[in-house]
Protein backbone atom coordinates (compact mmCIF):
# COMPACT_ATOMS: atom_id res chain seq x y z
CA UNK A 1 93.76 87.85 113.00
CA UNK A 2 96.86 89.93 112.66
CA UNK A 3 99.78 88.59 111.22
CA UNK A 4 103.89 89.05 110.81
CA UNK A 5 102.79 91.57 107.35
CA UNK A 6 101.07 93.63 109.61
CA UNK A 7 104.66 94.48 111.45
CA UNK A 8 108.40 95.85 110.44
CA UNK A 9 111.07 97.66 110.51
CA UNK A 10 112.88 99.73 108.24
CA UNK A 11 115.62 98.62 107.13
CA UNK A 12 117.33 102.02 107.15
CA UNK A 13 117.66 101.08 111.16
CA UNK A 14 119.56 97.98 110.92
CA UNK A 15 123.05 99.69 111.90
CA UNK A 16 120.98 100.96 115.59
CA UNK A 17 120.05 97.11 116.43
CA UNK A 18 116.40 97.30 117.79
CA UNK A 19 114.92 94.48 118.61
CA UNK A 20 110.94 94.49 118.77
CA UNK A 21 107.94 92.72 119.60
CA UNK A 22 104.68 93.04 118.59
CA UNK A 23 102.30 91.88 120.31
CA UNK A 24 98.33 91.70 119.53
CA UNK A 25 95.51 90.78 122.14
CA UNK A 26 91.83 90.60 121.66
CA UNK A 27 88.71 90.45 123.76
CA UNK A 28 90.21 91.32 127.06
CA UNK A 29 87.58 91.47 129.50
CA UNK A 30 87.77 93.07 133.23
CA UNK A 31 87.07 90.32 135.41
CA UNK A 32 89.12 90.50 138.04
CA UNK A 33 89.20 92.33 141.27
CA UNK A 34 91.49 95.35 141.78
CA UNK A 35 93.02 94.30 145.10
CA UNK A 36 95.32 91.60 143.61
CA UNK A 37 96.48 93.74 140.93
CA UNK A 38 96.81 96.92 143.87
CA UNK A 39 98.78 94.73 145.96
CA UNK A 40 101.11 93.49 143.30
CA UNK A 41 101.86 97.00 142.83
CA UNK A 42 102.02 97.88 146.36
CA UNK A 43 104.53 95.26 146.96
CA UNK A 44 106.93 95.77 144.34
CA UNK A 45 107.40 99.31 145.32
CA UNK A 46 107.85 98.83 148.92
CA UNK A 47 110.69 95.49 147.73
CA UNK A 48 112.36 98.33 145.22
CA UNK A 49 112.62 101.33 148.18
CA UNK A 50 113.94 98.91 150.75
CA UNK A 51 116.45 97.29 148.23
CA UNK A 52 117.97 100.00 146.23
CA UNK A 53 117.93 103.77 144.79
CA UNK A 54 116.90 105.07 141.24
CA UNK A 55 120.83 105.98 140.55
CA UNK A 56 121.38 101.97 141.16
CA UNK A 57 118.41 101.09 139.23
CA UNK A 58 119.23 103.66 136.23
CA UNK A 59 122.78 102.06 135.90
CA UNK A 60 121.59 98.49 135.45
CA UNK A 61 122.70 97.66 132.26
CA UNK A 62 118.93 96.95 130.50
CA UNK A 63 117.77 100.52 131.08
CA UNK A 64 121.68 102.01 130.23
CA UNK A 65 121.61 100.62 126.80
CA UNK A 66 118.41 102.36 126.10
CA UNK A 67 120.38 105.96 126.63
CA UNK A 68 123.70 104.29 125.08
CA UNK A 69 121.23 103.78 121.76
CA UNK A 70 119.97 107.48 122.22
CA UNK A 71 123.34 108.51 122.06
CA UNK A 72 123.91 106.75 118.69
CA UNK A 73 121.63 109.13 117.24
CA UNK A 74 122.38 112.51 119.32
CA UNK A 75 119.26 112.30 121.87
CA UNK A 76 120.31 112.53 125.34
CA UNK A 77 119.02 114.64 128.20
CA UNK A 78 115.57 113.91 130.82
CA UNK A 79 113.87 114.28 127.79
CA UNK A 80 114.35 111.07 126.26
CA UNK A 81 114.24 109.01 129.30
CA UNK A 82 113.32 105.55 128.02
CA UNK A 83 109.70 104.43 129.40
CA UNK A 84 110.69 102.27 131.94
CA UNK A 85 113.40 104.20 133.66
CA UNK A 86 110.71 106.88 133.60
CA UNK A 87 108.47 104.90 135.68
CA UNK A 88 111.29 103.91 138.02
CA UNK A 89 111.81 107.68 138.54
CA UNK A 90 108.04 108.33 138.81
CA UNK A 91 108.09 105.42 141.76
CA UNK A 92 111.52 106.94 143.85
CA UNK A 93 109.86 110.16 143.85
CA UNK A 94 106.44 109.56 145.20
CA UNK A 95 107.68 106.55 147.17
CA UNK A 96 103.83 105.16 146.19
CA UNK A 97 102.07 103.53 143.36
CA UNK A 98 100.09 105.78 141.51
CA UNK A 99 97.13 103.59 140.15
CA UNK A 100 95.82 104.49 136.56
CA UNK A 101 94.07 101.77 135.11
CA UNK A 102 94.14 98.14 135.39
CA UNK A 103 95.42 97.23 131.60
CA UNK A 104 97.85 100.41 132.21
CA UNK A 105 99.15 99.10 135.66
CA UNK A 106 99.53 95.28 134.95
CA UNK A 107 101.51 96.32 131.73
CA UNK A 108 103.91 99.26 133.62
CA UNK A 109 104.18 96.33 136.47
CA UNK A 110 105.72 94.07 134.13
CA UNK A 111 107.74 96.73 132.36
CA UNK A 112 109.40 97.59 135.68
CA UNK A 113 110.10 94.22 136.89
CA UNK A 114 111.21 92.90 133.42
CA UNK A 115 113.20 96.28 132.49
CA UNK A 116 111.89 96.36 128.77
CA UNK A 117 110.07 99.16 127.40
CA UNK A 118 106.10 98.06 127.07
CA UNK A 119 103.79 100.38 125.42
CA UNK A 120 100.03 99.42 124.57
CA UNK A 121 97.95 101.21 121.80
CA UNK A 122 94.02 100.70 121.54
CA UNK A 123 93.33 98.26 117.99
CA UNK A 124 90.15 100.17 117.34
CA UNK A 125 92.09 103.14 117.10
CA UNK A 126 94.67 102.92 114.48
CA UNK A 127 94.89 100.78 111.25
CA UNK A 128 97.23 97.99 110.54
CA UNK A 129 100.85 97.70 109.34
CA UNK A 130 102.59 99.12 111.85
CA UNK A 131 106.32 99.83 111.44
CA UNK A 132 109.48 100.95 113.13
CA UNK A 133 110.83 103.41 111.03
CA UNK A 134 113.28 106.46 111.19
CA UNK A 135 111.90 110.18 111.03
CA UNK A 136 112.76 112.23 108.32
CA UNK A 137 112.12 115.60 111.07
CA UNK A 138 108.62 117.73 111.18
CA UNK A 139 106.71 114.75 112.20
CA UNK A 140 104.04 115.56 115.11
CA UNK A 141 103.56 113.62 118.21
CA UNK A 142 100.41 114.72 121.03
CA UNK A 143 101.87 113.01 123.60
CA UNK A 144 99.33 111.38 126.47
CA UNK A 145 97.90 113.25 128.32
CA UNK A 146 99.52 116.29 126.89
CA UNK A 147 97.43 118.78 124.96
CA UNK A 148 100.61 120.93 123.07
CA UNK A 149 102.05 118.08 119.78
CA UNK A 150 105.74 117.65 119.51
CA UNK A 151 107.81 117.86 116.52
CA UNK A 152 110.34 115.03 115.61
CA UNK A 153 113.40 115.72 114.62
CA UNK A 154 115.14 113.83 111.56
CA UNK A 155 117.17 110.91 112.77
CA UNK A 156 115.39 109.88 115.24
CA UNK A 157 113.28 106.62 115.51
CA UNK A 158 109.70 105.87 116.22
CA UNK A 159 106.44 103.67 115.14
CA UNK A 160 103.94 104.33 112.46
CA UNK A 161 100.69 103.04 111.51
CA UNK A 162 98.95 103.05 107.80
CA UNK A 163 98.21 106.35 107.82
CA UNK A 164 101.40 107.31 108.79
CA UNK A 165 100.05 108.75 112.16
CA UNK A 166 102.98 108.41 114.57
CA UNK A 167 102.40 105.95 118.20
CA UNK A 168 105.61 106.72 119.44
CA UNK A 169 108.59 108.29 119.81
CA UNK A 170 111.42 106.07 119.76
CA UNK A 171 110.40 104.16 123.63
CA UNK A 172 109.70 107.52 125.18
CA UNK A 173 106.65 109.11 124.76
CA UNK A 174 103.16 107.33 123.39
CA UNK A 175 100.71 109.36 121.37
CA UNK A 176 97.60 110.17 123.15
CA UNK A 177 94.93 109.08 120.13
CA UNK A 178 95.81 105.56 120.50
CA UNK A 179 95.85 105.59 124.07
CA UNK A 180 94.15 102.33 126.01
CA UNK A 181 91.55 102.59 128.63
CA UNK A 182 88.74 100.74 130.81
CA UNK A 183 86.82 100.18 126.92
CA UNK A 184 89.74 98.84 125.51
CA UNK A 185 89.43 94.74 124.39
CA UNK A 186 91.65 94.46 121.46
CA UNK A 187 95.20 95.85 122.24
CA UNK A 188 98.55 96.37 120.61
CA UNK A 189 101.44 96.00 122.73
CA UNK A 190 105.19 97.25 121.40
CA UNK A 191 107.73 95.64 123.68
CA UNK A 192 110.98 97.12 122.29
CA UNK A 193 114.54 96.25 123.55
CA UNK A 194 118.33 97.45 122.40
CA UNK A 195 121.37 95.55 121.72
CA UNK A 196 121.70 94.36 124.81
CA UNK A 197 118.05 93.79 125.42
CA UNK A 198 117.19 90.93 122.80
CA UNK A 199 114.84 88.98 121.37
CA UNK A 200 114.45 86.14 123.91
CA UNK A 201 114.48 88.74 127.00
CA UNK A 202 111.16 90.36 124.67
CA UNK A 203 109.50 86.83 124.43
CA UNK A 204 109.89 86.51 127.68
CA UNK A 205 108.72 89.79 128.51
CA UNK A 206 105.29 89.21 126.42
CA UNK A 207 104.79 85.51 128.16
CA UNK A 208 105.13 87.38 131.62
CA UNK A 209 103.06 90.18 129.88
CA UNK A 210 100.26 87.68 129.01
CA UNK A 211 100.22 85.68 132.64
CA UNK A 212 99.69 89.43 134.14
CA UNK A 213 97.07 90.31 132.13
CA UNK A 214 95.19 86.87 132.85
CA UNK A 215 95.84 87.46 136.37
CA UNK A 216 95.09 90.99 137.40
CA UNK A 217 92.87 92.10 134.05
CA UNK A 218 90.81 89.33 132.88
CA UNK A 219 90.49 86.31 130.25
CA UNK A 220 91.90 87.68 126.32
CA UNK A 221 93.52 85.92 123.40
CA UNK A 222 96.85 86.21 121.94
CA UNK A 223 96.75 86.96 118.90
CA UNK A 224 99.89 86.75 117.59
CA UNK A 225 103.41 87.94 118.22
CA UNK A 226 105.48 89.15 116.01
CA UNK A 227 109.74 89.95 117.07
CA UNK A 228 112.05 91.26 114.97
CA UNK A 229 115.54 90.99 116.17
């Protein structure tokens, strides 16, 4: 059972105002049929393209804090798009849900429709504590799905395990080695906010989180969740 020790954040990042969540699940099983979870999708995109545009959706003030917070430390651009307004761009320009995986699609579903960055990393395949910590520059990141790493530059913030291997940059970009899949039953998710975006809007991003995963993925337990504000 993983507990609060297993999780921080440096203190060196107090002045930038993160809040984050940690949250642990174990023993998810895939017991339920896609077409609930295809249709939730399905729905939610076809709501979003008859309601609004991605220059509406990028201004709402939960995804413009995460650039405002990227400004604090110099890192603007399409490069550091935080991962939900990613996914809102990914879903105005195919104007269609492109399904993954069913852990990956109930977590992006409630990433888009709670606005907080959500990413997941596989248990079995990194080792415990985990912290948010600055970069100190040269750090390398293989992104998913890419196969070229990325260098960190100093300043910047992003997650560490125990062997100082880093999951993520800042709420951008995952690393592919931890990456979850249709094998994965014991999952870390990192729901991360801004100041803005606050500890009670992340608890009540990893209830909704949890009802999801019961609903479209299959029966788990939560472990334990751990938010630093």
């Amino acid at each position: 059972m993983s507990s609060s020790r297993d999780f921080a954040r440096d203190p060196a990042l107090d002045a930038l105002d993160i809040p984050v969540a940690f949250l642990v699940v174990r023993g998810l099983a895939r017991e339920r049929p896609e077409a609930p979870l295809a249709g939730a999708c399905a729905d939610f995109v076809a709501d979003l393209l008859a309601g609004t545009d991605y220059e509406r959706v990028a201004a709402e003030p939960a995804l413009a804090g995460y650039r405002e917070l990227h400004a604090r430390i110099g890192r603007t651009g399409r490069q550091y798009l935080p991962s939900p307004e990613s996914l809102f761009r990914q879903l105005f320009k195919r104007r269609a849900w492109r399904a993954i995986e069913m852990l990956v699609d109930a977590y992006s579903l409630v990433s888009l429709r709670t606005r907080v960055s959500i990413g997941a990393h596989d248990l079995a395949r990194l080792r415990l504590p985990v912290r948010l910590a600055a970069t100190r520059g040269g750090e390398e990141l293989l992104p998913l799905g890419e196969s070229t790493p990325l260098r960190l530059g100093a300043g910047e913030y992003a997650y560490f395990d125990a062997d100082e291997r880093v999951l993520g940059r800042m709420e951008c970009r995952q690393c592919d080695a931890t990456r979850v899949g249709p094998a994965t039953r014991d999952v870390l998710f990192i729901l991360q906010g801004h100041g803005g975006l606050r500890a009670p809007a992340l608890r009540a991003a990893a209830d909704t989180l949890l009802d999801a995963l019961a609903a479209y993925v299959g029966p788990h337990v939560a472990d334990s969740l751990s938010v630093l504000d």
